[in-house]
C-alpha atoms as a PDB file:
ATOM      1  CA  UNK A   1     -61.130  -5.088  20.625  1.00  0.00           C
ATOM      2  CA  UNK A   2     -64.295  -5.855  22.875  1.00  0.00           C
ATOM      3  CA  UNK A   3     -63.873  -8.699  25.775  1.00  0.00           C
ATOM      4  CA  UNK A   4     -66.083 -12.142  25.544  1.00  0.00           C
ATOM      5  CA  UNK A   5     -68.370 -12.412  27.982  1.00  0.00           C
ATOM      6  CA  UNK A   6     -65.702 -15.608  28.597  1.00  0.00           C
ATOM      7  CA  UNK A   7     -62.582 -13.466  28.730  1.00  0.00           C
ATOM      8  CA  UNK A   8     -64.044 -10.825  30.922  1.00  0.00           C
ATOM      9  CA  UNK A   9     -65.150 -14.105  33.884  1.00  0.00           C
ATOM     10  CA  UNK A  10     -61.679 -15.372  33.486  1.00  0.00           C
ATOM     11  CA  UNK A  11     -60.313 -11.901  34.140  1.00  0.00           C
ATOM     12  CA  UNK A  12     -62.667 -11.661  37.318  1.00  0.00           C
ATOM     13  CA  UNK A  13     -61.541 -15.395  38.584  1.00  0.00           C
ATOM     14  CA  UNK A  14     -58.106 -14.432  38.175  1.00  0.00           C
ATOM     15  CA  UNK A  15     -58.725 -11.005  40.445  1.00  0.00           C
ATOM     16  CA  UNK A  16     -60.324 -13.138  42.973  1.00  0.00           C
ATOM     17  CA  UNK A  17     -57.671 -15.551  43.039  1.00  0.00           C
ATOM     18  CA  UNK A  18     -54.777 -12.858  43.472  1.00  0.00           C
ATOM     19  CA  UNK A  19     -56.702 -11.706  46.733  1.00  0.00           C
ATOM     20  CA  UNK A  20     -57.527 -15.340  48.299  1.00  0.00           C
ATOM     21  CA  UNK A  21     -53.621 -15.658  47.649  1.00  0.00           C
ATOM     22  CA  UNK A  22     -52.767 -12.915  49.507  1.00  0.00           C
ATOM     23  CA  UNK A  23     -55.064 -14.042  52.261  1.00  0.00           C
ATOM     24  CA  UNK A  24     -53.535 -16.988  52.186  1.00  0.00           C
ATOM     25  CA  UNK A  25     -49.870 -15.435  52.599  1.00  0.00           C
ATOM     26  CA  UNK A  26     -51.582 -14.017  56.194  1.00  0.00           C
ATOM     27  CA  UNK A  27     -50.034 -10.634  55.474  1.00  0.00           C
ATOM     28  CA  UNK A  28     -52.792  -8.473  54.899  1.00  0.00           C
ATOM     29  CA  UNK A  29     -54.043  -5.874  57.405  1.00  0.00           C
ATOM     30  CA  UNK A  30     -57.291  -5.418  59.436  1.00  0.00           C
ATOM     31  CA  UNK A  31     -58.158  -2.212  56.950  1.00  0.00           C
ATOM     32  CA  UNK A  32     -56.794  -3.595  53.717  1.00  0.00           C
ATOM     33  CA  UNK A  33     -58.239  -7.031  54.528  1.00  0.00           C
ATOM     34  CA  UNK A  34     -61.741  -5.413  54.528  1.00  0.00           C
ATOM     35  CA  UNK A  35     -61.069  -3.551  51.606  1.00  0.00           C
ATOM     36  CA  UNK A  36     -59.952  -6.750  49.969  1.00  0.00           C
ATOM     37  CA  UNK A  37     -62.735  -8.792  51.134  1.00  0.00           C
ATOM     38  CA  UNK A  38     -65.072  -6.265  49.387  1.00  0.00           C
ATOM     39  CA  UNK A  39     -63.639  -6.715  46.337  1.00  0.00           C
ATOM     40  CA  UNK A  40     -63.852 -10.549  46.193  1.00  0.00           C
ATOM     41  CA  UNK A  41     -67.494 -10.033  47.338  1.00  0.00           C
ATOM     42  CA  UNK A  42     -68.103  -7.581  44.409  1.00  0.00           C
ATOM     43  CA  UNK A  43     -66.175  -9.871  42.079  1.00  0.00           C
ATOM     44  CA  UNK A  44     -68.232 -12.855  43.109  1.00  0.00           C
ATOM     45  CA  UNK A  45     -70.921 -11.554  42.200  1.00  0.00           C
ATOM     46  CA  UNK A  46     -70.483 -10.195  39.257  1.00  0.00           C
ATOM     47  CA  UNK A  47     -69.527 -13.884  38.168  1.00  0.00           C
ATOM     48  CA  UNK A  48     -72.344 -15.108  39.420  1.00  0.00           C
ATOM     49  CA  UNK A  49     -74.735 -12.736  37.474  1.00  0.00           C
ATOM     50  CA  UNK A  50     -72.668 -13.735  34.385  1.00  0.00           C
ATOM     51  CA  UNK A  51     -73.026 -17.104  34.595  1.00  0.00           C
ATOM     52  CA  UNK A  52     -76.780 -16.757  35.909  1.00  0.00           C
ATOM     53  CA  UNK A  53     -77.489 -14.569  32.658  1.00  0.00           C
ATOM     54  CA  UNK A  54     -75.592 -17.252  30.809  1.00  0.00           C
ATOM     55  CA  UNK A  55     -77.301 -20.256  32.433  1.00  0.00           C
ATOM     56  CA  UNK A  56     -80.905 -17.933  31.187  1.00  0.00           C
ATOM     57  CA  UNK A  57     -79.709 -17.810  27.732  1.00  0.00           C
ATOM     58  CA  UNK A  58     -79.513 -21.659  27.650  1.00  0.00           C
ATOM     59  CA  UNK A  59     -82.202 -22.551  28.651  1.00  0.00           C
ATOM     60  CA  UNK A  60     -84.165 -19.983  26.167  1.00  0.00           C
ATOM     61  CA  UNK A  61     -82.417 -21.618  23.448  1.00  0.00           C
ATOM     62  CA  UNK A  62     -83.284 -25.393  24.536  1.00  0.00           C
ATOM     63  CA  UNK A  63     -87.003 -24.374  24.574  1.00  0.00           C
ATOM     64  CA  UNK A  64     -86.455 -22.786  21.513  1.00  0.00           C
ATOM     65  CA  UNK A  65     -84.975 -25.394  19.866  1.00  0.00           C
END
């Protein structure tokens, strides 16, 4: 079974918010906070592009009617 384009964001958001949590805990490491930092970049934006490509589709369709 194939992931909505909805699904696969939510997935993302929760990913992101399991690393802000753990920055918020205070425990992470120099290294692993870099490491972890990276990811939340990369996740961030890949949501945005979703949403952007989203946000595209829209507006084709409302000038489309």
């Amino acid at each position: 079974m194939t992931q909505t384009k909805k699904e696969k964001i939510n997935i993302k958001l929760e990913e992101l918010e399991k690393i802000v949590k753990e920055f918020e805990k205070g425990d992470v490491g120099i290294e692993e906070g870099i490491e972890e930092y990276k990811k939340a970049a990369k996740l961030i934006k890949e949501i945005r592009d979703e949403l952007e490509a989203s946000r595209v589709k829209i507006e084709e369709v409302k000038e489309n009617g």
